[in-house]
N, C-alpha and C. Protein backbone atom coordinates (compact mmCIF):
# COMPACT_ATOMS: atom_id res chain seq x y z
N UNK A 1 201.24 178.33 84.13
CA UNK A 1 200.60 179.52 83.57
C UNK A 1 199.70 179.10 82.41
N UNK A 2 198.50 179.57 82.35
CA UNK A 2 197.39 179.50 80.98
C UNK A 2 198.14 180.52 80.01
N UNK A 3 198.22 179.58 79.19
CA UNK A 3 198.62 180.43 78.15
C UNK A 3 197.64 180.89 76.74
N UNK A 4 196.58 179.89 76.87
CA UNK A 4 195.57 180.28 75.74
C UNK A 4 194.29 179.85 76.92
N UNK A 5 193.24 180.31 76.77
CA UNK A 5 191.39 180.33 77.31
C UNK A 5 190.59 180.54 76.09
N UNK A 6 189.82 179.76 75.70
CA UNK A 6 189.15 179.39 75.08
C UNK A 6 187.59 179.65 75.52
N UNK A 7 186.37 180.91 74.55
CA UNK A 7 185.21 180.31 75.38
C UNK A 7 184.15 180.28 73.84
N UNK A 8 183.11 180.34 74.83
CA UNK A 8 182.58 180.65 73.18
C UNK A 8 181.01 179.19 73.00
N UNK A 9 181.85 178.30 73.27
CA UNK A 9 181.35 177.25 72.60
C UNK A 9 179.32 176.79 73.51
N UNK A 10 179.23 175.86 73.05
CA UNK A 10 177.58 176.13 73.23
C UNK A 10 177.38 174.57 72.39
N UNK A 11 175.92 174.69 72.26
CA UNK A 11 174.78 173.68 71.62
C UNK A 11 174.10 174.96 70.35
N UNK A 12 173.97 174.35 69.26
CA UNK A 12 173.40 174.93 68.53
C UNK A 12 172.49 174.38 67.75
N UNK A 13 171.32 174.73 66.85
CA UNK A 13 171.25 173.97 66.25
C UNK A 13 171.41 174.05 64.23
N UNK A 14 171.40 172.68 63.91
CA UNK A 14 172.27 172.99 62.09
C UNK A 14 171.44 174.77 61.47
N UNK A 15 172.71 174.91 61.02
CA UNK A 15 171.82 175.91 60.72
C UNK A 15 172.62 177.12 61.24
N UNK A 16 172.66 177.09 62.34
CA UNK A 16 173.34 178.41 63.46
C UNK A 16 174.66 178.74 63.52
N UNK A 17 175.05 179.67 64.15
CA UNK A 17 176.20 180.25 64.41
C UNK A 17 176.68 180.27 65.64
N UNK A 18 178.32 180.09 65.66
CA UNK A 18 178.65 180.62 67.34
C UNK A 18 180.17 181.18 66.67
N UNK A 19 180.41 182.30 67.86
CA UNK A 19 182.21 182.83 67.82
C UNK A 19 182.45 182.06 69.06
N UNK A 20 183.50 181.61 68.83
CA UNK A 20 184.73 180.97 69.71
C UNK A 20 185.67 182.27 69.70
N UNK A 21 186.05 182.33 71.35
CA UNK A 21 187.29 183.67 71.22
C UNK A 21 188.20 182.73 72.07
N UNK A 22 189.11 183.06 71.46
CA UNK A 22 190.54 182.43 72.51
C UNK A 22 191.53 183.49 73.34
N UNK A 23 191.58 184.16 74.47
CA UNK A 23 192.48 184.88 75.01
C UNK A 23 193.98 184.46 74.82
N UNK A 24 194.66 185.23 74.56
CA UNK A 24 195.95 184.81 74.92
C UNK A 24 197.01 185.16 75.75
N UNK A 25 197.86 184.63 76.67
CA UNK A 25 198.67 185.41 77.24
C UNK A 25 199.89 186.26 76.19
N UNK A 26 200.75 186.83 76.76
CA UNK A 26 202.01 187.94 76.10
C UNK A 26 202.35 186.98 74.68
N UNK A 27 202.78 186.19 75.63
CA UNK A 27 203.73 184.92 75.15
C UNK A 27 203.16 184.32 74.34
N UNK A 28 202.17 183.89 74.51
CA UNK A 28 201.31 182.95 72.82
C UNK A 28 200.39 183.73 72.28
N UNK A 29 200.41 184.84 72.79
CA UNK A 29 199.89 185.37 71.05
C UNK A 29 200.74 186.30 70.13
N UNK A 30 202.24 186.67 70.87
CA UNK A 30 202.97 186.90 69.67
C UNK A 30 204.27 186.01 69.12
N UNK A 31 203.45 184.53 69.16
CA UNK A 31 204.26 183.60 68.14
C UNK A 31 203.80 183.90 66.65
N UNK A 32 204.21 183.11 65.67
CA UNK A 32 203.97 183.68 64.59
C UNK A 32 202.87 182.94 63.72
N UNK A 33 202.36 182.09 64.53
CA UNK A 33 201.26 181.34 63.84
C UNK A 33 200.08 180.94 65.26
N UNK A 34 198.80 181.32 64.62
CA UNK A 34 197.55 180.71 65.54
C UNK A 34 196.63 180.02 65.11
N UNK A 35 196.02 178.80 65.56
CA UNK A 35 194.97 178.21 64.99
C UNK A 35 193.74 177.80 65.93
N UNK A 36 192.78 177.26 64.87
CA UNK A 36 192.18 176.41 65.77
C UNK A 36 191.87 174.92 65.48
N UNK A 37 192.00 174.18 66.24
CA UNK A 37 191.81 172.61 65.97
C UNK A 37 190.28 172.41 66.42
N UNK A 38 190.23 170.54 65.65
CA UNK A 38 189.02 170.08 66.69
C UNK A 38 189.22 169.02 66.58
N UNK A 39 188.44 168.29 67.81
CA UNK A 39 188.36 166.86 67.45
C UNK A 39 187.01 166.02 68.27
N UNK A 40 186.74 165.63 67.09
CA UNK A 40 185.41 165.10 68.09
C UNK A 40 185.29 163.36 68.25
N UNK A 41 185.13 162.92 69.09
CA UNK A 41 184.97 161.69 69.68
C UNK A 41 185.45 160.37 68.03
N UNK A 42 186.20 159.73 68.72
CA UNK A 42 186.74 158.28 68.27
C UNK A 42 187.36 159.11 66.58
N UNK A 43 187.57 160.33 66.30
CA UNK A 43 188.31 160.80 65.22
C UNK A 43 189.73 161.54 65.57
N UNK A 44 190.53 162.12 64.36
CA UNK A 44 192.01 162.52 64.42
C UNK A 44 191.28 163.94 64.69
N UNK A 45 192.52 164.83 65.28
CA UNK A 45 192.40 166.49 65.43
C UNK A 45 192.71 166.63 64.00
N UNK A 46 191.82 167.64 64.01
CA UNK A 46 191.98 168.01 62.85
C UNK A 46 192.44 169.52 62.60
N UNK A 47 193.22 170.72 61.98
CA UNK A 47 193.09 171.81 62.36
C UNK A 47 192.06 172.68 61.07
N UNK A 48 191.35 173.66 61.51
CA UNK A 48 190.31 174.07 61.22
C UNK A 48 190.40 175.11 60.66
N UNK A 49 191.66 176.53 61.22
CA UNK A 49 191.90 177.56 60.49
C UNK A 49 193.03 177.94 61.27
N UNK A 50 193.79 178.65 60.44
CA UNK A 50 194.94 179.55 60.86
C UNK A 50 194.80 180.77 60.68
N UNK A 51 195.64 181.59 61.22
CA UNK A 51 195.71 182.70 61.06
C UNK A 51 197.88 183.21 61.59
N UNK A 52 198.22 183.54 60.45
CA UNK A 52 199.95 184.10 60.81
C UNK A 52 200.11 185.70 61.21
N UNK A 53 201.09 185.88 61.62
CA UNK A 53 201.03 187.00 61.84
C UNK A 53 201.25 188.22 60.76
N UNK A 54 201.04 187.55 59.87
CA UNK A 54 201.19 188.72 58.74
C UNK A 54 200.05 188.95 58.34
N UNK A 55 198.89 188.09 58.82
CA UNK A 55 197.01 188.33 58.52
C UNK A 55 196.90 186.81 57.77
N UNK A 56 197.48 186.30 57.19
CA UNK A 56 197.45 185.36 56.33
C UNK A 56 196.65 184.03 56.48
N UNK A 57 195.57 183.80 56.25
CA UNK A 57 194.45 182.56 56.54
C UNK A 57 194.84 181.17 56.01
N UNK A 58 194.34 180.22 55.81
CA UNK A 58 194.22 179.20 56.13
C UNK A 58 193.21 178.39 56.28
N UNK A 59 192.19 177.39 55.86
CA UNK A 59 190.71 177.00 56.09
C UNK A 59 191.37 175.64 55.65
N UNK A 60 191.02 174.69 56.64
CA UNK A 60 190.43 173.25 56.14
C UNK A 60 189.55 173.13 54.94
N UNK A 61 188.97 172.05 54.06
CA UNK A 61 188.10 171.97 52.79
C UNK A 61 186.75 171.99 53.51
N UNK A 62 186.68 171.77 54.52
CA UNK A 62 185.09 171.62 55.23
C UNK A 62 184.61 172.66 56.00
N UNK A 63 185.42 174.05 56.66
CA UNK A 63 184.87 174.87 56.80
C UNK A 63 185.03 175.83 55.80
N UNK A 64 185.39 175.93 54.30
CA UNK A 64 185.96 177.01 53.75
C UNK A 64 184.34 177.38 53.22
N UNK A 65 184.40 179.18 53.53
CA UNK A 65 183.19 179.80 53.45
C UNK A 65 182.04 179.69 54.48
N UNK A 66 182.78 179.28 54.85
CA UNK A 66 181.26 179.16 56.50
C UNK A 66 181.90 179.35 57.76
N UNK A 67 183.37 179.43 58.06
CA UNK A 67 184.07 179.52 59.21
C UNK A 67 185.10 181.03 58.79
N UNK A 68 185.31 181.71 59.62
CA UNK A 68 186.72 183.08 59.45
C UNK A 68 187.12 182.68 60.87
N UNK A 69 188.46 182.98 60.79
CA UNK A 69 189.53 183.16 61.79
C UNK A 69 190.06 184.65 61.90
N UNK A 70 190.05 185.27 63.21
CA UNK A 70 190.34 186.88 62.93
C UNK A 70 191.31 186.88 64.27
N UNK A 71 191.49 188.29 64.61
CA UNK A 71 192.33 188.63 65.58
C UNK A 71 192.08 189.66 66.19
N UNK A 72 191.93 190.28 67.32
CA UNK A 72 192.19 191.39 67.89
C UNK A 72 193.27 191.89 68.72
N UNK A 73 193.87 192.53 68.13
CA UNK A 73 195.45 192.65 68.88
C UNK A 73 195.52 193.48 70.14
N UNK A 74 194.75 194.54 70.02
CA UNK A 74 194.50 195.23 71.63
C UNK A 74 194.27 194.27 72.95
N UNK A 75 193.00 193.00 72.22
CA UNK A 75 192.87 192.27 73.58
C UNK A 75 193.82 190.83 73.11
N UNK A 76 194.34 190.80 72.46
CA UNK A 76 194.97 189.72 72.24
C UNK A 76 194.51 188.33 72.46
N UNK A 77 193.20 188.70 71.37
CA UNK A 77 192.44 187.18 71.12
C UNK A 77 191.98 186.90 69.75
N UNK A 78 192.25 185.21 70.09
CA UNK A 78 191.59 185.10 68.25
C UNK A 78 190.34 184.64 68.54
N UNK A 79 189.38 184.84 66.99
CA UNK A 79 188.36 184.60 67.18
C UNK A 79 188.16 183.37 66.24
N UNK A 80 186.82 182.56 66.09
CA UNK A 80 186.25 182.10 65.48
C UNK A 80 185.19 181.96 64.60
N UNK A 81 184.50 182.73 63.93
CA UNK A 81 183.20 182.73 63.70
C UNK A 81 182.98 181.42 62.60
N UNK A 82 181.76 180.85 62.94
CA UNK A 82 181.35 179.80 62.69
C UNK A 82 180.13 179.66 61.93
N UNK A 83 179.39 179.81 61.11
CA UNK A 83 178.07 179.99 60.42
C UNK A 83 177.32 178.79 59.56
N UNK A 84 176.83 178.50 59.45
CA UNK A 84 176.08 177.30 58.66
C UNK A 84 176.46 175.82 59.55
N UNK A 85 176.67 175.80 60.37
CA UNK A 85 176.76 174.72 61.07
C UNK A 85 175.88 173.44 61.11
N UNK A 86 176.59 172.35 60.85
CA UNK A 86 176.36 171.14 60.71
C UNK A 86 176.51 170.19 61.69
N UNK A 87 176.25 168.73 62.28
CA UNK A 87 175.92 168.07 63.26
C UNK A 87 177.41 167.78 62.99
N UNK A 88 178.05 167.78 61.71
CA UNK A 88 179.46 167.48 61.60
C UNK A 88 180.57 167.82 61.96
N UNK A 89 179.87 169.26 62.62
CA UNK A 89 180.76 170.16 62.77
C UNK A 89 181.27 170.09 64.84
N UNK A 90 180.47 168.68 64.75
CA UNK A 90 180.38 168.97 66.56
C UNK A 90 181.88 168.11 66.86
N UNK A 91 182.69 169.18 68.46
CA UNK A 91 183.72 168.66 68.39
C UNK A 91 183.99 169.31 69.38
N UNK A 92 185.32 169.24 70.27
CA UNK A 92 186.11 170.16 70.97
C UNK A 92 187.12 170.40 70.27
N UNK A 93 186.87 172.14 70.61
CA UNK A 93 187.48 173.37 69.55
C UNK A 93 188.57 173.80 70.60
N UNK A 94 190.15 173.67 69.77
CA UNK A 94 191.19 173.79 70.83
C UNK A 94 191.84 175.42 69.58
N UNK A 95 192.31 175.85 70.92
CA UNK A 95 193.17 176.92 69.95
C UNK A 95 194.66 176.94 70.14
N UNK A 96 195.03 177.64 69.52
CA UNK A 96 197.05 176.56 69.45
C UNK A 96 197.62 178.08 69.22
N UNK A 97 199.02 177.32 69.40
CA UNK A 97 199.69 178.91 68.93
C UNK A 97 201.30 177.81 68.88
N UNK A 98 202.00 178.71 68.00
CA UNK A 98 203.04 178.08 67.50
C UNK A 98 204.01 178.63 66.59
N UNK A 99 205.39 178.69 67.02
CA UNK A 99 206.65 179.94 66.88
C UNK A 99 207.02 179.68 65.66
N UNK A 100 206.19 178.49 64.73
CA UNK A 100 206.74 178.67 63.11
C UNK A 100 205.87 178.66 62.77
N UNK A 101 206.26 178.64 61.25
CA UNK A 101 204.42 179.24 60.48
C UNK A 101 203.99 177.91 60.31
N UNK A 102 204.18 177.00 60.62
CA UNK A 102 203.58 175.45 60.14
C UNK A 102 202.19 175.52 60.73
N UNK A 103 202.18 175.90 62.01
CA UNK A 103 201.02 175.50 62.68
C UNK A 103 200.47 174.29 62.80
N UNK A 104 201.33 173.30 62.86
CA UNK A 104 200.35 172.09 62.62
C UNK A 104 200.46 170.98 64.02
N UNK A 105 200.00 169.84 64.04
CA UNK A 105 199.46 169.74 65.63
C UNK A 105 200.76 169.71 66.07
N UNK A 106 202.24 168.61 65.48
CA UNK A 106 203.39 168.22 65.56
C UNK A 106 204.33 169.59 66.11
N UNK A 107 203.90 170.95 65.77
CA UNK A 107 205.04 171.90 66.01
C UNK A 107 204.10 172.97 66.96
N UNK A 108 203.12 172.82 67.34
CA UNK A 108 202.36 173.69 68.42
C UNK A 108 202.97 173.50 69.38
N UNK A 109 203.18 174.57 70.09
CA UNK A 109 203.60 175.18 71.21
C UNK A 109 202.87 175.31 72.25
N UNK A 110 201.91 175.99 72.30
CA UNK A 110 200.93 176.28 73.12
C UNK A 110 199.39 175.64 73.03
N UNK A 111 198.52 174.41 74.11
CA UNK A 111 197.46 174.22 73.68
C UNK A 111 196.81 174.99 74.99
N UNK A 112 195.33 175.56 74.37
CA UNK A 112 194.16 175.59 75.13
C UNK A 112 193.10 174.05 75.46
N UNK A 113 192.65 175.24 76.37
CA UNK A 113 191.84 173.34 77.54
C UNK A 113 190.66 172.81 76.31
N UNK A 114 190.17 173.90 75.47
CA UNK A 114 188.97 173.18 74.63
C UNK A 114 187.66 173.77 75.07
N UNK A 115 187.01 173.99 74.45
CA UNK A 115 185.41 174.72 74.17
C UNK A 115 184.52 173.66 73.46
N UNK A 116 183.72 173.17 73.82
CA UNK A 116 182.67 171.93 73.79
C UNK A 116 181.84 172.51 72.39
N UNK A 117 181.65 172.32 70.76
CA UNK A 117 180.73 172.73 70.00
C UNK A 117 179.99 171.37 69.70
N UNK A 118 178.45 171.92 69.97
CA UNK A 118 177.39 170.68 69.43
C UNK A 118 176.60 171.21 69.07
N UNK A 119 176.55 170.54 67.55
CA UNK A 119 175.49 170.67 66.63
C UNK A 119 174.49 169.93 66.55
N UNK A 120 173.07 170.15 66.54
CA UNK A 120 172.17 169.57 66.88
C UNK A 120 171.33 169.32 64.98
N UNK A 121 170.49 168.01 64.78
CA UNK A 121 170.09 168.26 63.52
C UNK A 121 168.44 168.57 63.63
């Protein structure tokens, strides 16, 4: 069973914006922590933003103020919005879900397949 779908992702160039939305099934999106990771070629995953189920955020030092993490609970997806984008910023964008608030890659539960982001300079 898919438990997270991921779309969103694209070519952009520095400068631009994209939302990443992640669907979720029943089951991973009411664990108590969601994120999103990335990782782009010959580097570590890194995770990018959280979001708990109490609303509670979370930002890496490199997207803080240029990236939000949100939720829509009717369709039970998180989002991404992404703004000021940098060639740095290029990576595959995974979204996670995970039954403690850690969120971190070691205690995720649930991964998505990945959404391709490239930043162009």
């Amino acid at each position: 069973e898919v438990h997270l779908a991921e779309s969103g992702g694209g070519s952009v160039q520095a400068g631009g914006s994209l939302r990443l939305s992640c669907t979720a099934s029943t089951y991973a999106y009411n664990t108590y922590c969601m994120a999103w990771f990335r990782q782009a070629p010959g580097k570590e995953r890194e995770r990018v933003a959280l979001i708990r189920r109490d609303g509670s955020t979370n930002y890496a030092d490199s997207v803080k103020g240029r990236f939000t993490v949100s939720k829509d609970n009717a369709k039970r997806t998180l989002f991404l919005q992404m703004n000021s984008l940098n060639p740095e910023d290029t990576a595959m964008y995974s979204c996670a879900a995970d039954v403690t608030a850690e969120c971190s890659e070691r205690s995720i539960l649930y991964w998505g397949q990945g959404t391709q982001v490239t930043v162009s300079s």
